[in-house]
Protein backbone atom coordinates (compact mmCIF):
# COMPACT_ATOMS: atom_id res chain seq x y z
CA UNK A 1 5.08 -46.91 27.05
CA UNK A 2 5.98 -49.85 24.63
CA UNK A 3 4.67 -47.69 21.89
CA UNK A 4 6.53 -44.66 22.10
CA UNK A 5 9.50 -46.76 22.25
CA UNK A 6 8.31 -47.85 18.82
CA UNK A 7 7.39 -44.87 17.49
CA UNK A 8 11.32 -43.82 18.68
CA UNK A 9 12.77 -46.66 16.96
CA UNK A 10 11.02 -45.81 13.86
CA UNK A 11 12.39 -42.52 13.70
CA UNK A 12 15.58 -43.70 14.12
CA UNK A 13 15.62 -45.86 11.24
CA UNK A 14 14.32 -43.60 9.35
CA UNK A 15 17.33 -40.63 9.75
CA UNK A 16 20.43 -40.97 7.92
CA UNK A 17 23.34 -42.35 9.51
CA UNK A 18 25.23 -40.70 12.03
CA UNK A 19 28.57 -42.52 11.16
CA UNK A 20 30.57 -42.52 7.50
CA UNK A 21 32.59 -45.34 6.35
CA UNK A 22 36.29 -45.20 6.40
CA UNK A 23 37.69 -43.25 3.87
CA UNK A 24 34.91 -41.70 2.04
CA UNK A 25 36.96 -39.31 0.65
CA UNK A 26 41.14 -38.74 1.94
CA UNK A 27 41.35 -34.96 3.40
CA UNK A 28 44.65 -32.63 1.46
CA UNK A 29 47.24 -32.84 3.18
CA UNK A 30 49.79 -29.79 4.05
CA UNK A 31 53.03 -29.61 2.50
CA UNK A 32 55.32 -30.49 5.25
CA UNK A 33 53.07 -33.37 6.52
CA UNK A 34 55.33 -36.68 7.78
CA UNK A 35 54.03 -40.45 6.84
CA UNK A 36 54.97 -43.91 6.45
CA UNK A 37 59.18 -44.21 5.40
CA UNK A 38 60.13 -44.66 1.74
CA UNK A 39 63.88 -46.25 1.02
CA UNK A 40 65.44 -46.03 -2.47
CA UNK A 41 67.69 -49.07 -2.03
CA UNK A 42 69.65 -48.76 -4.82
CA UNK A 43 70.59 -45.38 -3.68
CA UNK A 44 71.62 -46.65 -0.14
CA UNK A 45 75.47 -46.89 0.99
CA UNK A 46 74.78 -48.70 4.27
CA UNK A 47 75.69 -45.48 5.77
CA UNK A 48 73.68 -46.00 9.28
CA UNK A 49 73.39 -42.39 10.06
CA UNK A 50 69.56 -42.74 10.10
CA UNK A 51 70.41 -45.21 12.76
CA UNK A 52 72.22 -43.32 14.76
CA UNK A 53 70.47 -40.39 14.77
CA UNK A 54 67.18 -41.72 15.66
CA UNK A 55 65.95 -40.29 18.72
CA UNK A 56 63.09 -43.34 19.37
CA UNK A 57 65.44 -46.07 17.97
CA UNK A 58 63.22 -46.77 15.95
CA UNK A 59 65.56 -47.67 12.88
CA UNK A 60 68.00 -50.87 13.02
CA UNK A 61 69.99 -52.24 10.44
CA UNK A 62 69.45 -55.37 8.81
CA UNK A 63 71.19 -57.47 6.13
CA UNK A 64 69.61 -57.62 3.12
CA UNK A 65 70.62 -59.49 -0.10
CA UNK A 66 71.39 -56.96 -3.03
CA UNK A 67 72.48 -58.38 -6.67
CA UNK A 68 75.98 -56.38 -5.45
CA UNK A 69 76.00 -58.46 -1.99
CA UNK A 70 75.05 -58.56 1.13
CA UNK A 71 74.71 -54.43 2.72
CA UNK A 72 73.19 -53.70 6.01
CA UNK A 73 69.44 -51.33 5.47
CA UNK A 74 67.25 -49.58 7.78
CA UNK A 75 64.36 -51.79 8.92
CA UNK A 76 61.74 -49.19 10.20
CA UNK A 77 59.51 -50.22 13.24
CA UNK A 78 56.45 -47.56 12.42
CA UNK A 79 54.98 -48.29 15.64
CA UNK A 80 57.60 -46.69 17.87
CA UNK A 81 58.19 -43.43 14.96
CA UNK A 82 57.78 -40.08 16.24
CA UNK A 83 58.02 -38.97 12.54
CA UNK A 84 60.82 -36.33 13.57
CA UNK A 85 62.36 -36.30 9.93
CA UNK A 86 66.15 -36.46 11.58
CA UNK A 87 66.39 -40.13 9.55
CA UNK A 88 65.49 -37.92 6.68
CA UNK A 89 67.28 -34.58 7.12
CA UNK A 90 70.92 -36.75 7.99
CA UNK A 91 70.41 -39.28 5.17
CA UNK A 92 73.47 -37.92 2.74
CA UNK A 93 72.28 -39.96 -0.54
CA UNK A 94 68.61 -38.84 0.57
CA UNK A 95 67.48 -42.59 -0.46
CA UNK A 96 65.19 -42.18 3.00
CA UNK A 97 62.27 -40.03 2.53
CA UNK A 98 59.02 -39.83 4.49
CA UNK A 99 55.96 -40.06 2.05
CA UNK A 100 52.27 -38.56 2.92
CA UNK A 101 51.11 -42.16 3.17
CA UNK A 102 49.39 -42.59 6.50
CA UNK A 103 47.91 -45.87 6.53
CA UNK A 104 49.78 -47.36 9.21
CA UNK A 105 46.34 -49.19 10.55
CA UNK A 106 47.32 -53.32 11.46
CA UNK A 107 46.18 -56.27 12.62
CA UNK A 108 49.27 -57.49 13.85
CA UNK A 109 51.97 -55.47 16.12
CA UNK A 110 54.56 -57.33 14.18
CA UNK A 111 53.51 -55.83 10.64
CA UNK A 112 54.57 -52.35 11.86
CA UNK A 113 58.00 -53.57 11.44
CA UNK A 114 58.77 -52.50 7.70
CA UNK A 115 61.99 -54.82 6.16
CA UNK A 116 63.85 -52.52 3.66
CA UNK A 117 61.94 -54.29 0.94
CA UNK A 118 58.42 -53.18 2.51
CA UNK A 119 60.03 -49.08 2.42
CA UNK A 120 59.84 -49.51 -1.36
C-alpha cells in the first residue's frame, strides 16, 4: 500500500500543473465591455446627474479642491456598481466614461471607494 501511494505521488510531480498564474496573458475584450470609471475633472461642471441617475447609488458627490475652487465630483464606490452605463450615457460634458479596466481585485473593502482623483 505505502508504495503505490509513492509511486502516485511521483506521478504527480512529475505532470505539469493543473493551475496558471494570474494573468498569464489578458483575454480581448468586446467592444461594448463596461470597467472600472474614468473622470476627466477638468471637464466636470459639478452637474450631479450621474448622481442622480444612479440606479445602485453608487455615485455621491464630494468636495474636491480644484485650482478654480472648491466643486462637488462623483466619488465612485466600485463595489456596489452594476456597471449600467446610465452615469455615462446622462453625463452632458461626457467627462465620465467607463474604461475596459477590470482590475477591481482589493484587500481592503474601503479601497473600492474611488475619490475623483483615483477616476483619473
Amino acid at each position: 500500500m505505502p508504495l503505490k501511494s509513492l509511486k502516485e505521488v511521483a506521478k504527480a510531480l512529475a505532470e505539469k500543473p493543473s493551475t496558471l498564474q494570474y494573468p498569464e496573458e489578458r483575454d480581448p475584450l468586446t467592444d461594448n465591455y463596461r470597467g472600472i470609471h474614468k473622470l476627466d475633472m477638468n471637464t466636470c461642471i459639478s452637474c450631479a446627474a450621474c448622481f442622480r441617475i444612479c440606479p445602485n447609488q453608487t455615485i455621491t458627490m464630494v468636495d474636491v479642491d480644484t485650482d478654480k475652487g472648491i466643486k462637488k465630483m462623483p466619488e465612485v464606490n466600485v463595489e456596489r456598481c452594476l456597471f449600467c452605463m446610465l452615469c455615462e450615457e446622462v453625463c452632458p460634458p461626457k467627462c465620465l466614461v467607463l474604461t475596459k479596466n477590470y482590475d477591481t481585485e482589493r484587500y481592503d473593502r474601503r479601497e473600492y471607494i474611488l475619490r475623483p482623483e483615483d477616476l483619473e
